[in-house]
C-alpha atoms as a PDB file:
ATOM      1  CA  UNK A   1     -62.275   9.253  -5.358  1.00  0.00           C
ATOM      2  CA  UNK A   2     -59.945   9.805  -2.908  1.00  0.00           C
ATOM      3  CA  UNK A   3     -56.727   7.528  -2.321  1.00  0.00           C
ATOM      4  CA  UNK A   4     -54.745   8.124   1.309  1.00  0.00           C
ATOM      5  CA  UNK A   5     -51.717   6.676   2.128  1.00  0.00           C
ATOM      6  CA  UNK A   6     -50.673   5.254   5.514  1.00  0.00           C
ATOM      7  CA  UNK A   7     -50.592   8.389   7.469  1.00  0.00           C
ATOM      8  CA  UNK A   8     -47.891   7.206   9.225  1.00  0.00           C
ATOM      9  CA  UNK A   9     -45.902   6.498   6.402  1.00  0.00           C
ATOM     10  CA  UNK A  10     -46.337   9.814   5.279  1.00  0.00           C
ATOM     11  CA  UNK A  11     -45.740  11.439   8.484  1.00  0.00           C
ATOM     12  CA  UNK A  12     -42.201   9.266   8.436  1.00  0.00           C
ATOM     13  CA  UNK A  13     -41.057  10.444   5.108  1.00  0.00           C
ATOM     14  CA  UNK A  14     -42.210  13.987   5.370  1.00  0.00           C
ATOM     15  CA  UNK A  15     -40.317  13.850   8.981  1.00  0.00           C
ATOM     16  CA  UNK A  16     -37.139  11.844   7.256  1.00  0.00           C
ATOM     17  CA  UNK A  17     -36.398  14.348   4.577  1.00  0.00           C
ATOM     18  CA  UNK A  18     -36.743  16.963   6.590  1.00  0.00           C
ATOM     19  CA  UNK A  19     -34.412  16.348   8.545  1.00  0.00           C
ATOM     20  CA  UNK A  20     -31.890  15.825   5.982  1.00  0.00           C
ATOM     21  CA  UNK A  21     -32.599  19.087   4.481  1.00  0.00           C
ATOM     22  CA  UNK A  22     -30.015  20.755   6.842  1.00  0.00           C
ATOM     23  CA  UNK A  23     -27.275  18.386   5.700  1.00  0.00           C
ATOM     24  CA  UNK A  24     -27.816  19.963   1.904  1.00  0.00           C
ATOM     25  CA  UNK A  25     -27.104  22.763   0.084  1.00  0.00           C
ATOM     26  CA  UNK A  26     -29.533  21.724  -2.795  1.00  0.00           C
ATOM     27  CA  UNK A  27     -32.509  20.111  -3.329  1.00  0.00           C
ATOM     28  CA  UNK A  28     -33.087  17.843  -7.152  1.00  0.00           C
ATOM     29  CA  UNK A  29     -36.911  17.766  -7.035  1.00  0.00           C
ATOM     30  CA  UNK A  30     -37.500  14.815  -9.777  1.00  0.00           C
ATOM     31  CA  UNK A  31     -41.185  14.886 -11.471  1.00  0.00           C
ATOM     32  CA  UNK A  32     -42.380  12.708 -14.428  1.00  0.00           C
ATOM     33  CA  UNK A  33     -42.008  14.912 -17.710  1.00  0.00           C
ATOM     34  CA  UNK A  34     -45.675  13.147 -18.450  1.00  0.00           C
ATOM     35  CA  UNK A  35     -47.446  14.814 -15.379  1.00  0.00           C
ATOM     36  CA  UNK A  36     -44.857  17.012 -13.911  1.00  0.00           C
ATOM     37  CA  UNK A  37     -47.779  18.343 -11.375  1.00  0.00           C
ATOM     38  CA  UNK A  38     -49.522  15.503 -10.664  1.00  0.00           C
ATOM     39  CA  UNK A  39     -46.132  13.977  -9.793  1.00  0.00           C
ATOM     40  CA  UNK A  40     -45.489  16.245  -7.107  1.00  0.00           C
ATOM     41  CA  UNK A  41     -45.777  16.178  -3.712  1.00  0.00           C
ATOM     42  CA  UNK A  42     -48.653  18.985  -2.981  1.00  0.00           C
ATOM     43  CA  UNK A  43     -46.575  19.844   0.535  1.00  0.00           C
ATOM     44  CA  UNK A  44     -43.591  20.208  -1.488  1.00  0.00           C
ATOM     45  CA  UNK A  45     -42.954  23.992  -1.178  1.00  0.00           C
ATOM     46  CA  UNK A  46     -43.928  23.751   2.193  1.00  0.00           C
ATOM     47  CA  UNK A  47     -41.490  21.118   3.230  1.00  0.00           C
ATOM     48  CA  UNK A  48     -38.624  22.315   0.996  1.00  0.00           C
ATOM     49  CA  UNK A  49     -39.020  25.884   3.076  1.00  0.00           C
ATOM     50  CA  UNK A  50     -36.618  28.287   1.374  1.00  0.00           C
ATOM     51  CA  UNK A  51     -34.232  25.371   0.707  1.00  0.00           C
ATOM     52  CA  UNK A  52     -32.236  26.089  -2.856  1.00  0.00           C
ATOM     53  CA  UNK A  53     -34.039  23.673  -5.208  1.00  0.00           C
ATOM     54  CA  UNK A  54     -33.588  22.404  -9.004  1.00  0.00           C
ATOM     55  CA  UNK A  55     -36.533  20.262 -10.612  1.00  0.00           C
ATOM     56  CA  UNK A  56     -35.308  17.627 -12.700  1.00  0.00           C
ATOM     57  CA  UNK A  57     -38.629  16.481 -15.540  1.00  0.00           C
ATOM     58  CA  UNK A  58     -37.263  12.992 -15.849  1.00  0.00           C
ATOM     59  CA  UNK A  59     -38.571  10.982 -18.409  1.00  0.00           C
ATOM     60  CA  UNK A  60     -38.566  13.569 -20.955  1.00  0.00           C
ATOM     61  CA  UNK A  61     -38.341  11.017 -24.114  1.00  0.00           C
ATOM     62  CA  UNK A  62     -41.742  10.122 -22.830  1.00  0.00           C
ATOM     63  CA  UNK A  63     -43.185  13.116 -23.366  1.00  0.00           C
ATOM     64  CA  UNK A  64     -44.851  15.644 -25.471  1.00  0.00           C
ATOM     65  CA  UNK A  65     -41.609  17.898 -25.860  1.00  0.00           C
ATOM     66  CA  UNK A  66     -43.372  21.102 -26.873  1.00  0.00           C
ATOM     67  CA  UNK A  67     -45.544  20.636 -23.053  1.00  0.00           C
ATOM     68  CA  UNK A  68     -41.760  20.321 -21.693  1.00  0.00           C
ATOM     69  CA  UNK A  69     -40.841  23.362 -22.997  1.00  0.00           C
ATOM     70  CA  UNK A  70     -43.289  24.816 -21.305  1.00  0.00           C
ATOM     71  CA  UNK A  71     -43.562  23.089 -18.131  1.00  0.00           C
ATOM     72  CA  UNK A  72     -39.754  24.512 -17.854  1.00  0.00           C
ATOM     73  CA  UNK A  73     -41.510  27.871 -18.495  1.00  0.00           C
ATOM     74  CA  UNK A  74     -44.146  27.494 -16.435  1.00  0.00           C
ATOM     75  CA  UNK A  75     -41.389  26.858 -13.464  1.00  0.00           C
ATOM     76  CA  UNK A  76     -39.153  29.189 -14.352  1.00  0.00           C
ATOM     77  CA  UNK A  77     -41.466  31.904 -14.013  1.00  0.00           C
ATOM     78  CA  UNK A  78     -42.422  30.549 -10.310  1.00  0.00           C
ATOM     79  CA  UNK A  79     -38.548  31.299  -9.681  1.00  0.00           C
ATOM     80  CA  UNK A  80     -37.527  27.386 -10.035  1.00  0.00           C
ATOM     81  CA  UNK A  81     -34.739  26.734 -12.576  1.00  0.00           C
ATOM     82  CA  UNK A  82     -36.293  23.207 -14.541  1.00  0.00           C
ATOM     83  CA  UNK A  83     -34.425  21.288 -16.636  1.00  0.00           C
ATOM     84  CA  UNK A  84     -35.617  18.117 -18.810  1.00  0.00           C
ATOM     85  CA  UNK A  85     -34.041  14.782 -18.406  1.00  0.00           C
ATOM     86  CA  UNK A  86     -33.866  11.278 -18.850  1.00  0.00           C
ATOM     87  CA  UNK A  87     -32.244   9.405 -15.978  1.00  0.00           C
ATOM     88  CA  UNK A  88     -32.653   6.048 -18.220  1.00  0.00           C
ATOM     89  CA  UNK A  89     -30.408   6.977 -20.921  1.00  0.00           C
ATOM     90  CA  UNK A  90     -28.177   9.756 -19.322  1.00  0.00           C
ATOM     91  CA  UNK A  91     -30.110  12.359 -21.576  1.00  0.00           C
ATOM     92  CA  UNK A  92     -29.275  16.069 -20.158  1.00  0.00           C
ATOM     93  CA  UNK A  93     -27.713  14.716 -16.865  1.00  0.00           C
ATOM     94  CA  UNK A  94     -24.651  17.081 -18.101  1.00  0.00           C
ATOM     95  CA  UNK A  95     -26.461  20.112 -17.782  1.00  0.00           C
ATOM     96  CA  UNK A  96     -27.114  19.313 -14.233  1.00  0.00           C
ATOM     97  CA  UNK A  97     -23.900  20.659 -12.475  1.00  0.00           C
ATOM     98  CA  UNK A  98     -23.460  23.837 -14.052  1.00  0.00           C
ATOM     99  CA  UNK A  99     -27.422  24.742 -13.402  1.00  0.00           C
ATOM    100  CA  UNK A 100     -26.639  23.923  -9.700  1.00  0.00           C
ATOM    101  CA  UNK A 101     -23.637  25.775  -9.803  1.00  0.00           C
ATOM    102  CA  UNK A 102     -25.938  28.790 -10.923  1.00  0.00           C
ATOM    103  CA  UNK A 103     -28.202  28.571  -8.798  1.00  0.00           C
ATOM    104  CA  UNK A 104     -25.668  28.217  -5.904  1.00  0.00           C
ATOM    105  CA  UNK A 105     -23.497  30.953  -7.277  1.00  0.00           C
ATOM    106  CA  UNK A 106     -24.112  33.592  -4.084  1.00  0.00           C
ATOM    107  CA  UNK A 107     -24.184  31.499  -1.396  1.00  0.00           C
ATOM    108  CA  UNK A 108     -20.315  30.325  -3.098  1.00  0.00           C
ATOM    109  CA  UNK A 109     -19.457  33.949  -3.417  1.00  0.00           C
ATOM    110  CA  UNK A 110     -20.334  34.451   0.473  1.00  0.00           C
ATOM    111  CA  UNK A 111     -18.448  31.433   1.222  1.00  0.00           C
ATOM    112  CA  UNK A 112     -15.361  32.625  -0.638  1.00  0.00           C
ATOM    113  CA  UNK A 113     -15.781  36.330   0.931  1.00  0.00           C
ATOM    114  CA  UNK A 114     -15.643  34.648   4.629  1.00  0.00           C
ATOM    115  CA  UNK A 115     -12.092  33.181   3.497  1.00  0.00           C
ATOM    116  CA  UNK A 116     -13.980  29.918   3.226  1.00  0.00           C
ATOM    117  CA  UNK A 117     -12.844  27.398   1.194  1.00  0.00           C
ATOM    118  CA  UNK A 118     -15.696  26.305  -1.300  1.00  0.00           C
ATOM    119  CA  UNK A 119     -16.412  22.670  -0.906  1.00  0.00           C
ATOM    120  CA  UNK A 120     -18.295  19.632  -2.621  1.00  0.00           C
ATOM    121  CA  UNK A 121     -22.082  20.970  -3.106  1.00  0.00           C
ATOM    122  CA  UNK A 122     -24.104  18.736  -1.090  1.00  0.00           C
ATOM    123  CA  UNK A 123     -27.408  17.739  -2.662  1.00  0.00           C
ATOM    124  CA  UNK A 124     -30.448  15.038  -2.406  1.00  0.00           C
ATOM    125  CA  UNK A 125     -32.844  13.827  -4.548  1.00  0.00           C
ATOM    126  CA  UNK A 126     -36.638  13.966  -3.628  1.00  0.00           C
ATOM    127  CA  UNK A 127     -39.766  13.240  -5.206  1.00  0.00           C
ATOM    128  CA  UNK A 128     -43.117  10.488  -5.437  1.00  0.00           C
ATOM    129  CA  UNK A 129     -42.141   6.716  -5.838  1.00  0.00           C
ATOM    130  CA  UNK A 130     -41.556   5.712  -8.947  1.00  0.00           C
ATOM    131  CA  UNK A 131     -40.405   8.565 -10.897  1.00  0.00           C
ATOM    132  CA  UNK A 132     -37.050   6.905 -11.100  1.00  0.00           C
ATOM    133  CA  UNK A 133     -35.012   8.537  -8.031  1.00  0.00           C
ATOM    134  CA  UNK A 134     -32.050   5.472  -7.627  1.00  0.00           C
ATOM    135  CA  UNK A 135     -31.869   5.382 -11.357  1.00  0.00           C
ATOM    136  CA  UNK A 136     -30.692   9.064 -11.521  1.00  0.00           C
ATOM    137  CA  UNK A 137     -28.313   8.359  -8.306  1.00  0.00           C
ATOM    138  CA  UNK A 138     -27.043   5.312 -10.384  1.00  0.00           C
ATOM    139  CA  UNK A 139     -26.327   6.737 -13.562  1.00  0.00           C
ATOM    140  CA  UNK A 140     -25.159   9.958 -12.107  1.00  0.00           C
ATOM    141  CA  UNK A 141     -22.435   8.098  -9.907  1.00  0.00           C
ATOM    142  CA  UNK A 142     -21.801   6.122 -12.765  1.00  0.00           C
ATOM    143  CA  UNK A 143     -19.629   3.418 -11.720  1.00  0.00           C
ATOM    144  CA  UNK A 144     -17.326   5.749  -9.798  1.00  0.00           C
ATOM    145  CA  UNK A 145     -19.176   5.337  -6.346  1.00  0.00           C
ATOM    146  CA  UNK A 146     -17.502   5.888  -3.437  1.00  0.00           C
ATOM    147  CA  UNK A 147     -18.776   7.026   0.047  1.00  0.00           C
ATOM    148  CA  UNK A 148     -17.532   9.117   2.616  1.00  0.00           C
ATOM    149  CA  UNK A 149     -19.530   8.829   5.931  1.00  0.00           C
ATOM    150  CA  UNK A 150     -18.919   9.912  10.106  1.00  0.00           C
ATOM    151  CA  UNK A 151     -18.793  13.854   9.134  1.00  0.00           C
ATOM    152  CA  UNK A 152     -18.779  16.176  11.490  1.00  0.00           C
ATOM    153  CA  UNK A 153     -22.486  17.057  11.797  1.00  0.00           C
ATOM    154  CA  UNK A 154     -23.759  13.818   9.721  1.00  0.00           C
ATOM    155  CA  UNK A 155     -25.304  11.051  11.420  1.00  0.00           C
ATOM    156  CA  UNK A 156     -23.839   8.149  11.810  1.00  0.00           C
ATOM    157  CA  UNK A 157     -25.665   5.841   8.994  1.00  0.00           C
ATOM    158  CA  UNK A 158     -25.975   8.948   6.851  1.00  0.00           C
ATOM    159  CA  UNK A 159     -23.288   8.514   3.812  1.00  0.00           C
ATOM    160  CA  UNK A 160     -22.413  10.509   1.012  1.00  0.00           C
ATOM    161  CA  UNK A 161     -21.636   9.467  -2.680  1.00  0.00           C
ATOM    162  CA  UNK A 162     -18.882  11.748  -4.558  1.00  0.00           C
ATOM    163  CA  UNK A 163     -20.506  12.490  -8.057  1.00  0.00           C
ATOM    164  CA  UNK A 164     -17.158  13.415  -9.804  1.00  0.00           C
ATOM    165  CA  UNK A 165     -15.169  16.058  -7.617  1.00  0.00           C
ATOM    166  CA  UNK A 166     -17.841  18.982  -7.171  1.00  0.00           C
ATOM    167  CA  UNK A 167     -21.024  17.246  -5.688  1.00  0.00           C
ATOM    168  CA  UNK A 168     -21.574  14.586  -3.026  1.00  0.00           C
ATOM    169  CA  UNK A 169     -25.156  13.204  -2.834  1.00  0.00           C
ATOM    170  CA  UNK A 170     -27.105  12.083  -0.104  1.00  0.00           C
ATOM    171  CA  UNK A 171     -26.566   8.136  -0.775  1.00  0.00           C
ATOM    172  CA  UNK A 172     -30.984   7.597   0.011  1.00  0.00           C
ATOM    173  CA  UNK A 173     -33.542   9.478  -1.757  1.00  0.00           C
ATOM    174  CA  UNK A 174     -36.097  11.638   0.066  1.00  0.00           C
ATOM    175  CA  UNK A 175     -39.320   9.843  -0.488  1.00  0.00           C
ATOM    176  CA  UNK A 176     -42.529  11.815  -0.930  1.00  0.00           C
ATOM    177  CA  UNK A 177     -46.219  10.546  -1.164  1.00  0.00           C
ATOM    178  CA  UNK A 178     -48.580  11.802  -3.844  1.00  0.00           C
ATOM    179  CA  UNK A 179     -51.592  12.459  -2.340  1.00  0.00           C
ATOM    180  CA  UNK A 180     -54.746  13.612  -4.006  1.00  0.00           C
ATOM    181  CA  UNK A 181     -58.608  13.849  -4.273  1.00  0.00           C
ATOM    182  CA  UNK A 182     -58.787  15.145  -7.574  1.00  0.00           C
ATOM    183  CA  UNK A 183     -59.467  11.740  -9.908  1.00  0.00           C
ATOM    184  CA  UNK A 184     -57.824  13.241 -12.697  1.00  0.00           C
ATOM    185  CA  UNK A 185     -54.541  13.205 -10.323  1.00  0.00           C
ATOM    186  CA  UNK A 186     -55.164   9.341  -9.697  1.00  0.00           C
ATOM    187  CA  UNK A 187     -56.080   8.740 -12.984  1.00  0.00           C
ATOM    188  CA  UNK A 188     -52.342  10.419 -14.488  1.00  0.00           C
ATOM    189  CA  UNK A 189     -50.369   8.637 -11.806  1.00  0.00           C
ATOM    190  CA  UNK A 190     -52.030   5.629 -12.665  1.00  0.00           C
ATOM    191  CA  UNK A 191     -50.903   5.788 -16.329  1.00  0.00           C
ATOM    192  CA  UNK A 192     -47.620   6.723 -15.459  1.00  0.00           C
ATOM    193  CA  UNK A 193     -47.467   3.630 -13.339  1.00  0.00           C
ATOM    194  CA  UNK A 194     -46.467   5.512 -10.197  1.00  0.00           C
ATOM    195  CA  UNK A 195     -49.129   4.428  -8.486  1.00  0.00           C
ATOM    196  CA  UNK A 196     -50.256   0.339  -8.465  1.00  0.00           C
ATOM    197  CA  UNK A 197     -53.295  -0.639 -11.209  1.00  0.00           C
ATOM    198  CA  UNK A 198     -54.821  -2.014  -8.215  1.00  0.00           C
ATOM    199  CA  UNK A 199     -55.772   1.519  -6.763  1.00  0.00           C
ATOM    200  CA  UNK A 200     -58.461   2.021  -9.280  1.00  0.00           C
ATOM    201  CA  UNK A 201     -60.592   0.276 -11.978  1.00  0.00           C
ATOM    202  CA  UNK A 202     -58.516  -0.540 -15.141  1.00  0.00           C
ATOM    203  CA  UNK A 203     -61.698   0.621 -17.146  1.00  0.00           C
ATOM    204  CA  UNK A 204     -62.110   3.819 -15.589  1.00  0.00           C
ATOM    205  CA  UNK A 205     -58.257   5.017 -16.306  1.00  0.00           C
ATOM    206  CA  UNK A 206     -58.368   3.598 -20.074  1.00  0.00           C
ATOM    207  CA  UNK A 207     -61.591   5.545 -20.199  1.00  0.00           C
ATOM    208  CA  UNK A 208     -59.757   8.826 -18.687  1.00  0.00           C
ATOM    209  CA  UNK A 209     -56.871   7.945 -21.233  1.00  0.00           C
ATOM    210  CA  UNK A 210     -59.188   7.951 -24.263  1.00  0.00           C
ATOM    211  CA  UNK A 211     -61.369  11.335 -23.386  1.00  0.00           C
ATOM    212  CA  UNK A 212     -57.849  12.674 -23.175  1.00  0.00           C
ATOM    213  CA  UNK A 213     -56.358  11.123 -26.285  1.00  0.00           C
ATOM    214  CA  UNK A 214     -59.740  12.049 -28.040  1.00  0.00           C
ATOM    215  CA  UNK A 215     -59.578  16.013 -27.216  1.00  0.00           C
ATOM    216  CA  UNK A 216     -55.978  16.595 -27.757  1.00  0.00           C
ATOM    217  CA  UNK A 217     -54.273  13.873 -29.604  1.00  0.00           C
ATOM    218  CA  UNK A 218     -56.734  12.702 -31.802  1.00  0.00           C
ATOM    219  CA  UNK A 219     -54.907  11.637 -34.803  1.00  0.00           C
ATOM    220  CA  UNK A 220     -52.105   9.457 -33.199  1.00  0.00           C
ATOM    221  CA  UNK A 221     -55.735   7.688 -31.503  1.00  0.00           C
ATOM    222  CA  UNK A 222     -56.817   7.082 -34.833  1.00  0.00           C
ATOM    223  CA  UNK A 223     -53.717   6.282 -36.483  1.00  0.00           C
ATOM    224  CA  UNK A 224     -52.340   3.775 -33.669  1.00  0.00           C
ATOM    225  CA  UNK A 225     -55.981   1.943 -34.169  1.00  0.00           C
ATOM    226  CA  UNK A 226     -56.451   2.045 -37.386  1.00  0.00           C
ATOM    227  CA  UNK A 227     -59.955   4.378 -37.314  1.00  0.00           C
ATOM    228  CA  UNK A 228     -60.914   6.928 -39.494  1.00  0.00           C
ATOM    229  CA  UNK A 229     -63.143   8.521 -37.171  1.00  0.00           C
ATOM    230  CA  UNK A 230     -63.373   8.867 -33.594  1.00  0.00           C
ATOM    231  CA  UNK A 231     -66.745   7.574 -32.346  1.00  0.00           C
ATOM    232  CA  UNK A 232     -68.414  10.138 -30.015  1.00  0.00           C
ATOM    233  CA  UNK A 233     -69.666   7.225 -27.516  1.00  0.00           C
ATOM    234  CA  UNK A 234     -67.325   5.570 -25.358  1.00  0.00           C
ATOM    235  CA  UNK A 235     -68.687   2.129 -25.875  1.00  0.00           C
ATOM    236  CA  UNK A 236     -68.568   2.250 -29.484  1.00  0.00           C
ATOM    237  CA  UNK A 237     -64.480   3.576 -29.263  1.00  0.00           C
ATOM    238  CA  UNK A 238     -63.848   0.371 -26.872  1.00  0.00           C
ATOM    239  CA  UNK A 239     -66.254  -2.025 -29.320  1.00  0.00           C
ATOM    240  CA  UNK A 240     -63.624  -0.749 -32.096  1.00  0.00           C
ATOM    241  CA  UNK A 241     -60.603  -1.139 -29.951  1.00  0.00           C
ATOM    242  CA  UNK A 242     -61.437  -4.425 -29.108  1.00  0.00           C
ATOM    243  CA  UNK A 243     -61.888  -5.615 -32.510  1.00  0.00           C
ATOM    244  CA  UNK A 244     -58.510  -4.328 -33.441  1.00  0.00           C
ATOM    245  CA  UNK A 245     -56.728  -5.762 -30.955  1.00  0.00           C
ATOM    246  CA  UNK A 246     -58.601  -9.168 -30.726  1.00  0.00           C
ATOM    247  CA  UNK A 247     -60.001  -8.719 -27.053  1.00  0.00           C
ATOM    248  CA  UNK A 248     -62.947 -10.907 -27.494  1.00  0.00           C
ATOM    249  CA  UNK A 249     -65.020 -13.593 -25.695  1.00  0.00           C
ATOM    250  CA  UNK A 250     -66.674 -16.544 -26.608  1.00  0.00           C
ATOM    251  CA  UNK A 251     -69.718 -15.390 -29.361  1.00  0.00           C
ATOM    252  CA  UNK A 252     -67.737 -12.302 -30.841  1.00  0.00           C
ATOM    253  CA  UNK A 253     -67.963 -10.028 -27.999  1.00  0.00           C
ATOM    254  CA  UNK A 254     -65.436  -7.776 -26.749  1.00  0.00           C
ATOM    255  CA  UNK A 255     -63.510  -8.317 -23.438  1.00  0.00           C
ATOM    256  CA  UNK A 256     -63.731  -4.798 -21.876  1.00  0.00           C
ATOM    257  CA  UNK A 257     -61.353  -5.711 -19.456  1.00  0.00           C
ATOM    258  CA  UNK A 258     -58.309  -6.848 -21.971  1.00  0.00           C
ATOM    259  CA  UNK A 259     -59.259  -4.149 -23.890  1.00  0.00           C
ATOM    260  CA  UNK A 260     -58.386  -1.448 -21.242  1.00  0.00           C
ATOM    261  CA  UNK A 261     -55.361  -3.600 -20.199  1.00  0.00           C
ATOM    262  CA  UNK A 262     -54.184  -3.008 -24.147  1.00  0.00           C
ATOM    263  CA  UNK A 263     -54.892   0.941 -23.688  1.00  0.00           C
ATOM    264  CA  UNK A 264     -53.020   1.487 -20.951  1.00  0.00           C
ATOM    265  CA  UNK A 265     -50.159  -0.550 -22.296  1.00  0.00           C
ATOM    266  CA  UNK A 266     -49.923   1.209 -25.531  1.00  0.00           C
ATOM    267  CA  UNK A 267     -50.026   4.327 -23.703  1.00  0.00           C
ATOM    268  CA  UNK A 268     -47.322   3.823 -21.408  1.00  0.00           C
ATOM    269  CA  UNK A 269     -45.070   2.298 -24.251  1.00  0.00           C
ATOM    270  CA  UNK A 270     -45.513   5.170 -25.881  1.00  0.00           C
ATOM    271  CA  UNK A 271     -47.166   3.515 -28.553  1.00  0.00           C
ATOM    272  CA  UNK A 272     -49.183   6.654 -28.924  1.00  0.00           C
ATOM    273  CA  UNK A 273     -46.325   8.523 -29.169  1.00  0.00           C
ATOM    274  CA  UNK A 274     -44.936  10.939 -26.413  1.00  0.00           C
ATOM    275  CA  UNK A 275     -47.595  12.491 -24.413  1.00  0.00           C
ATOM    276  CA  UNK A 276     -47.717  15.191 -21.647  1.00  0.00           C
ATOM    277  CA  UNK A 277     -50.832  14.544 -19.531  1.00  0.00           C
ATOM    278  CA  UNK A 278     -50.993  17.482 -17.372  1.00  0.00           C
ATOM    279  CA  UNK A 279     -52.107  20.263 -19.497  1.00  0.00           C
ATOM    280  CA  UNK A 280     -55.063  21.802 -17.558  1.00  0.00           C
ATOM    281  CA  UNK A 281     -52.104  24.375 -15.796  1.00  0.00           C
ATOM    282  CA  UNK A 282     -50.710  25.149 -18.956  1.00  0.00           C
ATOM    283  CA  UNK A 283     -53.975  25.683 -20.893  1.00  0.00           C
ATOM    284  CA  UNK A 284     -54.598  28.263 -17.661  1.00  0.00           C
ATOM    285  CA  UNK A 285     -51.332  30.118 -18.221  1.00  0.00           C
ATOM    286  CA  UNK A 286     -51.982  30.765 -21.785  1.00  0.00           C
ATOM    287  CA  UNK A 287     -55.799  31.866 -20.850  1.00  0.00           C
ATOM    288  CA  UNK A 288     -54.631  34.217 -18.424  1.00  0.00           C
ATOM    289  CA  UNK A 289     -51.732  35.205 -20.610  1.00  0.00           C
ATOM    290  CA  UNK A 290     -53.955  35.933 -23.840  1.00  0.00           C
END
């Protein structure tokens, strides 16, 4: 399986934010704490360039928070400071200043060396659709927004929104497309709802999401519907499923289709409980590690 976007569109977007990368002194790379790889862009280090960056794993309440310890980690030791979120509630937005200010710290030094005046950082947000971009421009500007636009060196429709005194952001989020041929990939997006249900078949990601749930979070599978044991077949887990959760047709028989319509809903309510999807990275780390 293999899903492209318009090539255009990506072209556009990849073209877009580079362009505003020389406005910035930052970069806020947002992934979802739930599949903090297969929610980035795969071009990312390549359009990003040297460019100072901070990844923000949004939707950390959603996740296993043992995996987001260490996905941070697992960054961290690339050289990219990580730091878990939750754009929704405001959780850890705090900590976002002073780890800029860190990672800024010698370019601010140089600055102040030259006899320059250190001003407002300048940052943008980038990352997939859907991984909650505005929302962390919203709640970061809180209710304080104001705009300052016509800069020297800014383009005309380009404007800037003051977050507090120290940081001005870029007012539009840089957009990037995921793009993958691994199904897995699809499969994780599609749970996470960043990508539409319409993509793929609604059986074939329930079935991706119970394989998973089945080899590493077996006992919130069988406590959420009500099993004792896990069959081994497919079929049989979706027969039980069903049953549970009253999917049936006429004569008894279970609706496969509400069924997986149930599974993916429970899973992305975290009825499940938090879960980290992307786990084949981190399972490599430790292998190499050991």
């Amino acid at each position: 399986m293999t899903i492209q976007w318009f090539p255009g569109h990506m072209a556009k977007a990849r073209r877009q934010v580079t362009e505003k990368l020389k406005l910035v002194d930052i970069i806020f790379e947002l992934v979802d704490a739930r599949i903090p790889m297969s929610s980035r862009n795969p071009m990312i280090d390549d359009i990003i360039n040297q460019k100072p960056r901070l990844i923000l794993i949004n939707k950390a309440d959603m996740a296993d928070p043992n995996r987001t310890k260490q996905w941070i980690s697992y960054f961290e030791n690339k050289g990219i400071k990580a730091l878990a979120i939750n754009s929704e509630k405001g959780t850890g937005l705090q900590q976002i200043q002073k780890a800029t200010m860190e990672i800024l710290h010698d370019k601010w030094e140089r600055m102040r060396s030259r006899g320059m005046r250190p001003r407002a950082v300048r940052a943008m947000i980038v990352g997939i659709p859907n991984v909650g971009k505005s929302t962390l421009i919203n709640r970061l500007v809180k209710k304080n927004i104001a705009q300052t636009g016509n800069r020297p060196g800014v383009t005309k429709a380009q404007q800037w929104i003051k977050v507090g005194k120290e940081m001005e952001l870029l007012d539009t989020p840089g957009i990037l497309w995921p793009k993958f041929e691994d199904p897995e990939v699809g499969y994780r997006l599609a749970l996470t709802g960043a990508i539409k249900d319409t993509l793929l078949n609604l059986q074939d990601i329930s079935i991706y999401s119970l394989n998973f749930l089945t080899r590493y979070y077996p006992e919130r599978l069988k406590n959420r519907y009500e099993m004792e044991e896990i069959p081994e077949e497919i079929e049989q887990l979706f027969e039980v499923i069903g049953k549970r959760r009253g999917c049936l047709m006429a004569g008894g028989i279970v609706d496969y289709d509400k069924t997986a319509e149930v599974i993916i809903r429970d899973v992305r309510n975290v009825q499940l409980g938090p879960i980290t999807f992307d786990l084949e990275v981190l399972e490599e780390v430790k292998e190499s590690a050991d």
